[in-house]
N, C-alpha and C. Protein backbone atom coordinates (compact mmCIF):
# COMPACT_ATOMS: atom_id res chain seq x y z
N UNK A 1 34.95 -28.79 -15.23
CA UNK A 1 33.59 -28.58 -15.69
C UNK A 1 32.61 -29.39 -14.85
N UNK A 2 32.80 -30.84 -14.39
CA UNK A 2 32.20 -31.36 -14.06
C UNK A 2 31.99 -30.70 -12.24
N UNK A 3 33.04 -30.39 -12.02
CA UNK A 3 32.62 -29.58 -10.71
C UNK A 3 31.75 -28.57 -10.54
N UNK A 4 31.56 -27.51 -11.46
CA UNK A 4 30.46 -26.77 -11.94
C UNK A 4 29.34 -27.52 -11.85
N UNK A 5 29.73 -28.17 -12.73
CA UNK A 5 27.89 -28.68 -12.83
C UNK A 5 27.66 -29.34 -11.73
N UNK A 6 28.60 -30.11 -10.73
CA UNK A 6 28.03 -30.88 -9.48
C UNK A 6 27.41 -29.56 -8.41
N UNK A 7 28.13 -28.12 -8.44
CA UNK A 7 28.17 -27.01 -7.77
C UNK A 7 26.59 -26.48 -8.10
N UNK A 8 26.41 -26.58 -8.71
CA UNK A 8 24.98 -25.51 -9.77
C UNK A 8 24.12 -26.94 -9.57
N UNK A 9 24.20 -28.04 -9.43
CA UNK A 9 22.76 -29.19 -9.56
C UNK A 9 22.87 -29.19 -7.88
N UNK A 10 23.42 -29.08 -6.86
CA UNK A 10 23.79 -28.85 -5.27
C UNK A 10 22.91 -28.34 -5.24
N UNK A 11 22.98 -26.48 -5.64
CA UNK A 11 22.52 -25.28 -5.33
C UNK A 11 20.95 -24.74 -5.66
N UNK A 12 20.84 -25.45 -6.96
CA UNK A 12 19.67 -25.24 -7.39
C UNK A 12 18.87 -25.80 -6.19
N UNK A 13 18.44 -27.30 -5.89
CA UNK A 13 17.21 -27.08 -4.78
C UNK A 13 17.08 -26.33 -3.80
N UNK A 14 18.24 -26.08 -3.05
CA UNK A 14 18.23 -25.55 -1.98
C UNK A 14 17.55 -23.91 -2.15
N UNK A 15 18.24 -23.09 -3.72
CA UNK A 15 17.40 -21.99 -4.19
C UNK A 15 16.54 -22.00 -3.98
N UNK A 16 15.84 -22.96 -5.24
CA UNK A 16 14.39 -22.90 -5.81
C UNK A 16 13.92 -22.80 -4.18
N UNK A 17 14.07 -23.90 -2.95
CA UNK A 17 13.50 -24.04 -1.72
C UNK A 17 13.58 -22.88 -0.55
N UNK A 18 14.47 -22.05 -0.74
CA UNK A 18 14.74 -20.61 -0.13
C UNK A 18 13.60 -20.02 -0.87
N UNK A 19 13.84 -19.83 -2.27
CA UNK A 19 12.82 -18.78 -2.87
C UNK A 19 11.66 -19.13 -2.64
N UNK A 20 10.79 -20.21 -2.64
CA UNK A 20 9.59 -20.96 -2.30
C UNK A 20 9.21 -20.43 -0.90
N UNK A 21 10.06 -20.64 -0.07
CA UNK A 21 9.78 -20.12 1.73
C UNK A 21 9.53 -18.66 1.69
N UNK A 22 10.46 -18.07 0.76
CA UNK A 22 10.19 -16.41 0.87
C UNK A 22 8.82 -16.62 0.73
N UNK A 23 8.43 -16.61 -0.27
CA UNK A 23 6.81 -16.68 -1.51
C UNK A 23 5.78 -16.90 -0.37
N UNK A 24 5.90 -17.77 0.41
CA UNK A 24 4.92 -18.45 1.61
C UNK A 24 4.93 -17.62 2.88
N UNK A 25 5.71 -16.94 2.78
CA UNK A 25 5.83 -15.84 4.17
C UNK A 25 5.42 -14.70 3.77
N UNK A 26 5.59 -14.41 2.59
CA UNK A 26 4.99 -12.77 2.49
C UNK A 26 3.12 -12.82 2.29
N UNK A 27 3.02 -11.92 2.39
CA UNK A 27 1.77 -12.34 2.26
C UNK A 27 1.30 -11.02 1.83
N UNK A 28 0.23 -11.04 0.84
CA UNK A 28 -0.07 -9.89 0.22
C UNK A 28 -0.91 -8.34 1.23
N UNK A 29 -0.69 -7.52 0.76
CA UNK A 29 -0.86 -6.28 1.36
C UNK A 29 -2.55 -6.23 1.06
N UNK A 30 -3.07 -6.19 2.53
CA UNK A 30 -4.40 -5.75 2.76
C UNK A 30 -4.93 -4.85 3.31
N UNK A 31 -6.42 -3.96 2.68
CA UNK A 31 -6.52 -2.83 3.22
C UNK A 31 -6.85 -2.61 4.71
N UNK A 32 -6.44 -1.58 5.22
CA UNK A 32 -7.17 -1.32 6.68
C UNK A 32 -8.32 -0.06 6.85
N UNK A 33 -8.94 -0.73 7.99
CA UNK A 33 -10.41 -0.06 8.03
C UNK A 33 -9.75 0.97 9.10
N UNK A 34 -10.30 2.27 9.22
CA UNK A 34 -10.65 3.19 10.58
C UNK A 34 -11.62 3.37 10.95
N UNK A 35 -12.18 3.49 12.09
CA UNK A 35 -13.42 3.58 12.18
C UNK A 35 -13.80 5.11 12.93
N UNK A 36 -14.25 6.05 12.15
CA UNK A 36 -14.20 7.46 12.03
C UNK A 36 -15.83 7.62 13.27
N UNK A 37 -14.72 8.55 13.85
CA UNK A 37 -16.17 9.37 15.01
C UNK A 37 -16.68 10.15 14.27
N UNK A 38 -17.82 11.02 14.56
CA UNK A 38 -18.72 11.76 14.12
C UNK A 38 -17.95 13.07 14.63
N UNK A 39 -17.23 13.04 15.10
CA UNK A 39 -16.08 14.31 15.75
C UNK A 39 -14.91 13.89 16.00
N UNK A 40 -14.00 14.07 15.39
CA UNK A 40 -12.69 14.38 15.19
C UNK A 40 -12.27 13.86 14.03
N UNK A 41 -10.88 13.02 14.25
CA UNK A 41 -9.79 13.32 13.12
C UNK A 41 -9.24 11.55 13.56
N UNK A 42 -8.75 10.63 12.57
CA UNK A 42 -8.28 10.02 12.29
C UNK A 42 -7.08 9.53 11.38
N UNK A 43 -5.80 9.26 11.87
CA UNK A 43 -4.67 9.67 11.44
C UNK A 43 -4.20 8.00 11.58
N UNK A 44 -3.28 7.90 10.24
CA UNK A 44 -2.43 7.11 10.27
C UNK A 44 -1.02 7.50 9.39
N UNK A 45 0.10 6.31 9.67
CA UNK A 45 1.66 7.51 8.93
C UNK A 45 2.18 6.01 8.66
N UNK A 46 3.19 6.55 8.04
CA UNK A 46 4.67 5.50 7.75
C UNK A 46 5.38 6.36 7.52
N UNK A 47 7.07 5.47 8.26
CA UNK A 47 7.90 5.80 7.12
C UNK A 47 8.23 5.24 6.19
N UNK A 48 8.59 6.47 5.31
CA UNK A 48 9.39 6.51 3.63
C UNK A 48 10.73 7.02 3.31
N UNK A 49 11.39 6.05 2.60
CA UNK A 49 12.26 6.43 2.61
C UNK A 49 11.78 7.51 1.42
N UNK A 50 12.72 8.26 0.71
CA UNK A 50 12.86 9.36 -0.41
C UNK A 50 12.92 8.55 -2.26
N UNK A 51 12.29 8.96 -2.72
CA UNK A 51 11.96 8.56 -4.12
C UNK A 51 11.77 7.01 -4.15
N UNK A 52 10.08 6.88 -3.54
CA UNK A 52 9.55 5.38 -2.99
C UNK A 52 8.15 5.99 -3.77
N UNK A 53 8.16 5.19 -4.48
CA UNK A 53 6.17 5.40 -5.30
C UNK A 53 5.47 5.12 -4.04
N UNK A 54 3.98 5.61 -3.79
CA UNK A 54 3.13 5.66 -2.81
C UNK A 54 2.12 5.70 -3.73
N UNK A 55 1.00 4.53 -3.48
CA UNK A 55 -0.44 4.37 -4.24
C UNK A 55 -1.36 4.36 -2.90
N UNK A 56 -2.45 4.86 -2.90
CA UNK A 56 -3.36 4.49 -2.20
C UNK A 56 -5.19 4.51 -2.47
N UNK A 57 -5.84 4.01 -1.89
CA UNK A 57 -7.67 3.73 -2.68
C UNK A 57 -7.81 3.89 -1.25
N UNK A 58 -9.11 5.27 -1.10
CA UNK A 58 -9.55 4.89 0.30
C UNK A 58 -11.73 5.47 -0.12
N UNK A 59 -12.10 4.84 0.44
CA UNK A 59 -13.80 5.06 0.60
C UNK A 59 -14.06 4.16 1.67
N UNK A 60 -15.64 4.99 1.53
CA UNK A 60 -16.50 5.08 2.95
C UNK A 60 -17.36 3.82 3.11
N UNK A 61 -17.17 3.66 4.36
CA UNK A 61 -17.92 2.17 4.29
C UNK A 61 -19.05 2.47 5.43
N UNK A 62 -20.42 2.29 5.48
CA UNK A 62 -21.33 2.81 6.27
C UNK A 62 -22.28 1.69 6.13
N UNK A 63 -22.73 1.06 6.88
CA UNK A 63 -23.61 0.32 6.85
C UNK A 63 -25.15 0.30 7.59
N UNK A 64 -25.74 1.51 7.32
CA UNK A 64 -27.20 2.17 7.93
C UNK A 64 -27.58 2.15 6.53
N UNK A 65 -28.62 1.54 6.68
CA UNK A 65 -29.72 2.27 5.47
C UNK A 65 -30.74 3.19 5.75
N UNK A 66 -30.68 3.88 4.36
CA UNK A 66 -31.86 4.85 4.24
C UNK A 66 -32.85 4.26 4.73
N UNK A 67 -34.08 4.90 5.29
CA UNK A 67 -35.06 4.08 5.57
C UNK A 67 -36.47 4.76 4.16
N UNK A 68 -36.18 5.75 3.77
CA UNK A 68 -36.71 5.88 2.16
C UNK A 68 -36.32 5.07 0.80
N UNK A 69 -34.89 4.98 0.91
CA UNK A 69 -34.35 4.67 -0.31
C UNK A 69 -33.80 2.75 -0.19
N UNK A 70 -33.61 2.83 1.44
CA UNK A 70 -33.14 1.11 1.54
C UNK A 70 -31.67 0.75 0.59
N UNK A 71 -31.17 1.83 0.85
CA UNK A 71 -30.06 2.00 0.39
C UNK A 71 -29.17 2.63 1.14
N UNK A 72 -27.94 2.14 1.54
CA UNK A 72 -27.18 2.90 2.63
C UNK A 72 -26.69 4.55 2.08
N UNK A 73 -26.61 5.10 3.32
CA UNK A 73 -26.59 6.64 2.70
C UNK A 73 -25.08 6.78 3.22
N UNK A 74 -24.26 7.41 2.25
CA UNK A 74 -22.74 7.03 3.00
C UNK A 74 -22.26 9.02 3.32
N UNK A 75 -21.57 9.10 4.28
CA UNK A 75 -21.36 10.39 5.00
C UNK A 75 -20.11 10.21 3.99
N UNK A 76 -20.21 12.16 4.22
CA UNK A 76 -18.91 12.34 3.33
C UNK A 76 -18.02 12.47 4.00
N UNK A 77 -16.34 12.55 3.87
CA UNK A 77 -15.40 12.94 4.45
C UNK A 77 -14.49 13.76 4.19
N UNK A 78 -13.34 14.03 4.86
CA UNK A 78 -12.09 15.17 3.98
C UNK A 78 -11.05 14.11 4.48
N UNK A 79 -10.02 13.77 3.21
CA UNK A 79 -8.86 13.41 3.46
C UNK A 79 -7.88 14.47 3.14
N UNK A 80 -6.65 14.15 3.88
CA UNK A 80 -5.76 15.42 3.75
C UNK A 80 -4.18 13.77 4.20
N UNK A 81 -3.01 14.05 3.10
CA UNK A 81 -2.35 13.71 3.12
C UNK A 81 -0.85 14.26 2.96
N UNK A 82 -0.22 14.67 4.39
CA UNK A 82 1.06 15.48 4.34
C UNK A 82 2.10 14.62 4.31
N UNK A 83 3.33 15.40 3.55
CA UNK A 83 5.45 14.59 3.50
C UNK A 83 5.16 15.27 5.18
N UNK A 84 6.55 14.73 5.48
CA UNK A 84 7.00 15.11 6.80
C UNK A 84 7.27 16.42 7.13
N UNK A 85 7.24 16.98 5.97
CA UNK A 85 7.82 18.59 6.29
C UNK A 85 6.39 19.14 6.58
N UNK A 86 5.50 18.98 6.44
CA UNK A 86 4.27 19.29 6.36
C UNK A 86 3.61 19.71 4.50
N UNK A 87 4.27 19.60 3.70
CA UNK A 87 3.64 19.80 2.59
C UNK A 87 2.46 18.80 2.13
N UNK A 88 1.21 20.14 1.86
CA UNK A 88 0.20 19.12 1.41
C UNK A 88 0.45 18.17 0.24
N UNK A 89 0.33 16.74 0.01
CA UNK A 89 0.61 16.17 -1.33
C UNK A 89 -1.32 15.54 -1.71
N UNK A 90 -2.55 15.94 -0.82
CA UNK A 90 -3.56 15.14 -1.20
C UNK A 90 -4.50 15.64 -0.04
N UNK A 91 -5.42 16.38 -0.64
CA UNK A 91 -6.43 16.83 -0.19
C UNK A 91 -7.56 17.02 -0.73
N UNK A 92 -9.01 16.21 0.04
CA UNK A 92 -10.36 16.63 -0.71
C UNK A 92 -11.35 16.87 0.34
N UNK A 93 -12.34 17.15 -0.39
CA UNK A 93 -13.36 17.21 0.89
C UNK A 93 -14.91 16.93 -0.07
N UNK A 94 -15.68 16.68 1.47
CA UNK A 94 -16.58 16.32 0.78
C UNK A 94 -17.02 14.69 -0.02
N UNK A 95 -16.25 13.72 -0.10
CA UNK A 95 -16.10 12.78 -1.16
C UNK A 95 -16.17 11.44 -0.23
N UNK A 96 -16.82 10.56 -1.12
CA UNK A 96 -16.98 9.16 -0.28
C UNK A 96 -15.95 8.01 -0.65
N UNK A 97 -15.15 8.54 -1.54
CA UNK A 97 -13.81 7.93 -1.88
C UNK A 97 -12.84 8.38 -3.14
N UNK A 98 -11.28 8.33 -2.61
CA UNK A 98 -10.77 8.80 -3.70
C UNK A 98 -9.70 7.97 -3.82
N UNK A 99 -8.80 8.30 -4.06
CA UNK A 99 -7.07 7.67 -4.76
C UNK A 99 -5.83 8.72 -4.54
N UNK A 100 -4.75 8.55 -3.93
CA UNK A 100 -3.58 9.61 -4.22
C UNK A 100 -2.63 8.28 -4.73
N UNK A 101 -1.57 9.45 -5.62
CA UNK A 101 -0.46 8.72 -5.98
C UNK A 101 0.78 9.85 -5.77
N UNK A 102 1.52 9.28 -5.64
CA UNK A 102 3.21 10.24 -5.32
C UNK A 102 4.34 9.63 -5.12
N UNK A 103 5.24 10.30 -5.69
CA UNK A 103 7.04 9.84 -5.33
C UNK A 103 7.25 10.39 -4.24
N UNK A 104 7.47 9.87 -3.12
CA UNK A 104 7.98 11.06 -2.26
C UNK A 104 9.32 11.43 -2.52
N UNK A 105 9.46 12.69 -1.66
CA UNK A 105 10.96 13.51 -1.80
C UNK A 105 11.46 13.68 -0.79
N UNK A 106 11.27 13.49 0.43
CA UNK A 106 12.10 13.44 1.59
C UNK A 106 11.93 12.22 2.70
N UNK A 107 12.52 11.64 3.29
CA UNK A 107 12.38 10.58 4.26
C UNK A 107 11.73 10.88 5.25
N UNK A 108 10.79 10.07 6.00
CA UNK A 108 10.08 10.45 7.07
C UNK A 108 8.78 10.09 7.12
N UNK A 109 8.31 10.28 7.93
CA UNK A 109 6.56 9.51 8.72
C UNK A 109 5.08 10.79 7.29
N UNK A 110 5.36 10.18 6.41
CA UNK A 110 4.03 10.52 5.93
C UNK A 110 2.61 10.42 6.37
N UNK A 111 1.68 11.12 6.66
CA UNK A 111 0.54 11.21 7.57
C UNK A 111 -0.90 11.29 6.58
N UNK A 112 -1.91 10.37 7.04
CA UNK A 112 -3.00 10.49 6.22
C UNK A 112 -3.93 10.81 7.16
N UNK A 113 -4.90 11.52 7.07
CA UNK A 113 -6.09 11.80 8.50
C UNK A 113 -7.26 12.34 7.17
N UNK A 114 -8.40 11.58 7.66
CA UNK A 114 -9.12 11.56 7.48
C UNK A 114 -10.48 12.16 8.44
N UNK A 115 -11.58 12.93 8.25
CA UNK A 115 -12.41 13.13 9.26
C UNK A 115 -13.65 13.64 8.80
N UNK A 116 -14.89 13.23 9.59
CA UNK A 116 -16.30 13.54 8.69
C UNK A 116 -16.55 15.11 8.34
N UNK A 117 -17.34 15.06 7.16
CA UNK A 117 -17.73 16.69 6.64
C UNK A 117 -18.90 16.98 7.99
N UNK A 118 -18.80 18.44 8.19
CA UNK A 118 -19.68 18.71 8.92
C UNK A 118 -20.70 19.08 8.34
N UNK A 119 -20.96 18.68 6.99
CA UNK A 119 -22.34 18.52 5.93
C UNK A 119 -22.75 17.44 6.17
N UNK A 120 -22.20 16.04 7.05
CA UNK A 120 -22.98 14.95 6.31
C UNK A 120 -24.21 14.67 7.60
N UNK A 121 -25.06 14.22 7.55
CA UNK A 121 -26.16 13.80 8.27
C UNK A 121 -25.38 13.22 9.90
N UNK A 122 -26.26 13.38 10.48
CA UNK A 122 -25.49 12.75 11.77
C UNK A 122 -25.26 11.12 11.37
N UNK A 123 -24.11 10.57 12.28
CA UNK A 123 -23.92 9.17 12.25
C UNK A 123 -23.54 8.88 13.52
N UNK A 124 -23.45 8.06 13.89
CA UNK A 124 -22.41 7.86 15.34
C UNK A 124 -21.24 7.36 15.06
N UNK A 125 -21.12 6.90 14.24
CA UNK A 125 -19.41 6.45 13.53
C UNK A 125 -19.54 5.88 12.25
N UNK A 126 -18.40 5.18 11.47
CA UNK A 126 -18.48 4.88 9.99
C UNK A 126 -17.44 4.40 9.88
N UNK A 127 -16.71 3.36 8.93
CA UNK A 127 -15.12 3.20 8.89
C UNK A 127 -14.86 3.55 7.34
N UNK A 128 -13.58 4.05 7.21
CA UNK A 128 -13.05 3.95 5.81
C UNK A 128 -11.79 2.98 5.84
N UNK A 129 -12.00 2.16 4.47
CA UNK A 129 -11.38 1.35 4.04
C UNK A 129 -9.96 2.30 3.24
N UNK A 130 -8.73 1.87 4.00
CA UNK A 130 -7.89 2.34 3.19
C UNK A 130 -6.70 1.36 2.82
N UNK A 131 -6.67 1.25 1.07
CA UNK A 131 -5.18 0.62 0.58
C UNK A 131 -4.58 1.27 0.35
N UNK A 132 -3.15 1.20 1.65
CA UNK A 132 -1.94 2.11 0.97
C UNK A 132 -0.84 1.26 0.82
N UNK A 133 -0.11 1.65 -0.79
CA UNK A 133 1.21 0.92 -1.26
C UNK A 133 1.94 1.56 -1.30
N UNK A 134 3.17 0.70 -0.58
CA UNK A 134 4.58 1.60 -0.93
C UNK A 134 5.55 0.66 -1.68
N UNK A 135 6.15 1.17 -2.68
CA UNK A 135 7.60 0.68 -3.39
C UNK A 135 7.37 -0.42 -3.31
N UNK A 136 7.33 -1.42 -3.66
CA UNK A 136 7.32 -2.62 -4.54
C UNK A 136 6.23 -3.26 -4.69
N UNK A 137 5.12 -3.17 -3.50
CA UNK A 137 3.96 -3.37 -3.72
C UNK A 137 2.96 -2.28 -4.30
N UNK A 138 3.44 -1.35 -4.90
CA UNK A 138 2.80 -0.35 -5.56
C UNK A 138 2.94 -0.97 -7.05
N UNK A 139 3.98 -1.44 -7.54
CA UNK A 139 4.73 -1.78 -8.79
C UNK A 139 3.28 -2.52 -9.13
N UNK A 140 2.49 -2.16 -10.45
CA UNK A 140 1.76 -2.82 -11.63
C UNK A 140 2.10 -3.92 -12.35
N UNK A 141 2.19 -5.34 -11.78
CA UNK A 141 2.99 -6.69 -11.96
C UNK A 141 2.36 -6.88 -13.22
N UNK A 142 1.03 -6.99 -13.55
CA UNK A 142 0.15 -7.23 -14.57
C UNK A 142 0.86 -6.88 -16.25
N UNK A 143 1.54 -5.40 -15.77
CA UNK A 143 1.79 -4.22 -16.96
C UNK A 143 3.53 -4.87 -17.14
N UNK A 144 4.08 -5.32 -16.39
CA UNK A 144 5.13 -5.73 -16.47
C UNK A 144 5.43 -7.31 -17.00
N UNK A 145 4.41 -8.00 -16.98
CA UNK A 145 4.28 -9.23 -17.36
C UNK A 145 3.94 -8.94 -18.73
N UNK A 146 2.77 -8.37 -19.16
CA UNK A 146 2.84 -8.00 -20.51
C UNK A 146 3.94 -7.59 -21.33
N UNK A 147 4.45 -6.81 -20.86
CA UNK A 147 5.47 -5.91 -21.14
C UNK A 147 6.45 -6.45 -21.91
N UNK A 148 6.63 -7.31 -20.95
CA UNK A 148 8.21 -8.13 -21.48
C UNK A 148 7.54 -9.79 -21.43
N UNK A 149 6.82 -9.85 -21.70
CA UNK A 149 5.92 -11.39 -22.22
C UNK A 149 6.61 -12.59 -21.14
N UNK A 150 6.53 -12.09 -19.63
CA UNK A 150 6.94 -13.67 -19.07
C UNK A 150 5.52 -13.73 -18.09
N UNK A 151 5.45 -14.85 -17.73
CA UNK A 151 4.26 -14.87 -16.90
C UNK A 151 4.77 -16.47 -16.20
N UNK A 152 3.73 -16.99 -15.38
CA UNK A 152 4.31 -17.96 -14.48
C UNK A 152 5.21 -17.79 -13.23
N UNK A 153 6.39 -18.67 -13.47
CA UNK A 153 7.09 -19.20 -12.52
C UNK A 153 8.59 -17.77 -12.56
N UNK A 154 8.36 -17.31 -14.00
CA UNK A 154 9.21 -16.53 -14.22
C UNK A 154 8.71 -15.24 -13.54
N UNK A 155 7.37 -14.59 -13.47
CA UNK A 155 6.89 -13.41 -13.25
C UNK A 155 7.03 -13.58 -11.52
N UNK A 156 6.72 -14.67 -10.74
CA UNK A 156 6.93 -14.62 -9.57
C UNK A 156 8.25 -14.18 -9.35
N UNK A 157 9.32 -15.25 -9.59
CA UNK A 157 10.97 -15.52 -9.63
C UNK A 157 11.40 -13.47 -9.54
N UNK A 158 10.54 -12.73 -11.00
CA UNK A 158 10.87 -11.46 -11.20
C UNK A 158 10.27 -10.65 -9.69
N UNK A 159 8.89 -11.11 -9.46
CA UNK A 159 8.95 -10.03 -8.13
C UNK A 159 9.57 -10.45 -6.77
N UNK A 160 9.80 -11.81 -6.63
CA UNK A 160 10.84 -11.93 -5.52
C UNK A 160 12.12 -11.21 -6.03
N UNK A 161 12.69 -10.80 -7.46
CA UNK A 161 13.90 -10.09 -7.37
C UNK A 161 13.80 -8.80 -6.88
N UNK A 162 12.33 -8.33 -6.77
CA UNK A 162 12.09 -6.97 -6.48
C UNK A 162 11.77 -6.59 -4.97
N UNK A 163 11.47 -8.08 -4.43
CA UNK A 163 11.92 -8.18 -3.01
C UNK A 163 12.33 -8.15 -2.58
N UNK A 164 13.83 -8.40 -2.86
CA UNK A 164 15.13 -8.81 -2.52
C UNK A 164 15.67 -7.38 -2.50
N UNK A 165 15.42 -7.13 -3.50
CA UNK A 165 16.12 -5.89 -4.09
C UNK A 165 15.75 -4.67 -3.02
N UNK A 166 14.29 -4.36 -2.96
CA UNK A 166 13.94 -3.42 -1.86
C UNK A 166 14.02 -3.73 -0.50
N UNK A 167 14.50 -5.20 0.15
CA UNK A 167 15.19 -5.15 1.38
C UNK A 167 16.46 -4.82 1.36
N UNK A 168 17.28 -5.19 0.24
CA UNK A 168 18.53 -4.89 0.54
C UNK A 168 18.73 -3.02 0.46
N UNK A 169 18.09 -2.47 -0.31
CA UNK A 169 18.16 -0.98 -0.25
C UNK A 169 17.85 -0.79 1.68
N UNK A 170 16.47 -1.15 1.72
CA UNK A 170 16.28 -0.86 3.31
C UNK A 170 17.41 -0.80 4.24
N UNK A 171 17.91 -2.32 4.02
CA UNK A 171 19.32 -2.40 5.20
C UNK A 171 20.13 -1.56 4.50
N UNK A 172 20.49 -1.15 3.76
CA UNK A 172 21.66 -0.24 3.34
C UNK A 172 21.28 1.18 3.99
N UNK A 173 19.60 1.94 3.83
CA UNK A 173 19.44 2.72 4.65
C UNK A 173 19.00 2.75 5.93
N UNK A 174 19.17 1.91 6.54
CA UNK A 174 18.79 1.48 7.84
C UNK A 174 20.56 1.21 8.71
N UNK A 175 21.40 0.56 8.23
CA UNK A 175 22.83 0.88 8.30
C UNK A 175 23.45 2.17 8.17
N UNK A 176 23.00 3.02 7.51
CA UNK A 176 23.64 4.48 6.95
C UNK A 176 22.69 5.32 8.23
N UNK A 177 21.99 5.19 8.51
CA UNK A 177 20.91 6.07 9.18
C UNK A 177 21.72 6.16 10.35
């Protein structure tokens, strides 16, 4: 018994001090800007693996003001978001910001392109702000802390397990591939 416990009081710092280093290296997911011509198309992709939640928030960021209203006048755009096979999963037009959500169903470079309405006033360019989440940083930590009533040191501890957890899937499909 007493070897146990010398084994488990060893192990513990060195844990807690692994898990601590993870925590300090990741660093939270921030949105990226494009900065959209007044003609053409702006595209960005990842891959996904297959049944991976995908969240994303994207609007228009324009910084001209009206010179009536002294209020920036923001151009509209069309987003269009295809799976790899080409199926549409997210398309609008017209709109200065929206949201998609989806499971995907097949592996492969998902594509988002964005590009100005040929309704909106001339501009010479504009950027849209886009947050996109995949699989574990999509996960609602907030709703899960409630959920099951832990918060703290425990709610971190829980999403480094979900860290762990979605690298080790990766290398398993990254080995199999």
């Amino acid at each position: 018994m007493a070897e146990k416990l010398d084994r488990w009081t060893l192990m513990t710092p060195a844990l807690l001090t692994l898990l601590c280093s993870m925590g300090f290296l990741m660093t939270p997911a921030t949105a990226i800007w494009l900065t959209i011509p007044n003609t053409g198309t702006k595209c960005v992709s990842e891959e996904i693996q297959s049944n991976v939640v995908v969240l994303a928030d994207y609007y228009v960021v324009h910084d001209a003001l009206d010179v009536n209203h002294d209020q920036p006048h923001l151009p509209t755009i069309s987003a269009r978001v295809t799976s790899p096979y080409g199926n549409n999963l997210h398309h609008l037009e017209n709109v200065t910001q929206g949201q998609f959500a989806f499971t995907t169903t097949e592996s492969g470079n998902y594509l988002a392109c964005f590009w100005m309405d040929g309704k909106s006033p001339e501009a010479s360019s504009f950027s849209v702000s886009l947050d996109w989440r995949t699989g574990i940083a999509a996960k609602d930590w907030e709703s899960v802390a409630r959920k099951e009533k832990i918060e703290g040191v425990e709610l971190e501890l829980r999403k480094l397990e979900g860290i762990v957890d979605s690298i080790r899937e990766n290398l398993v499909y990254l080995k199999n591939r």
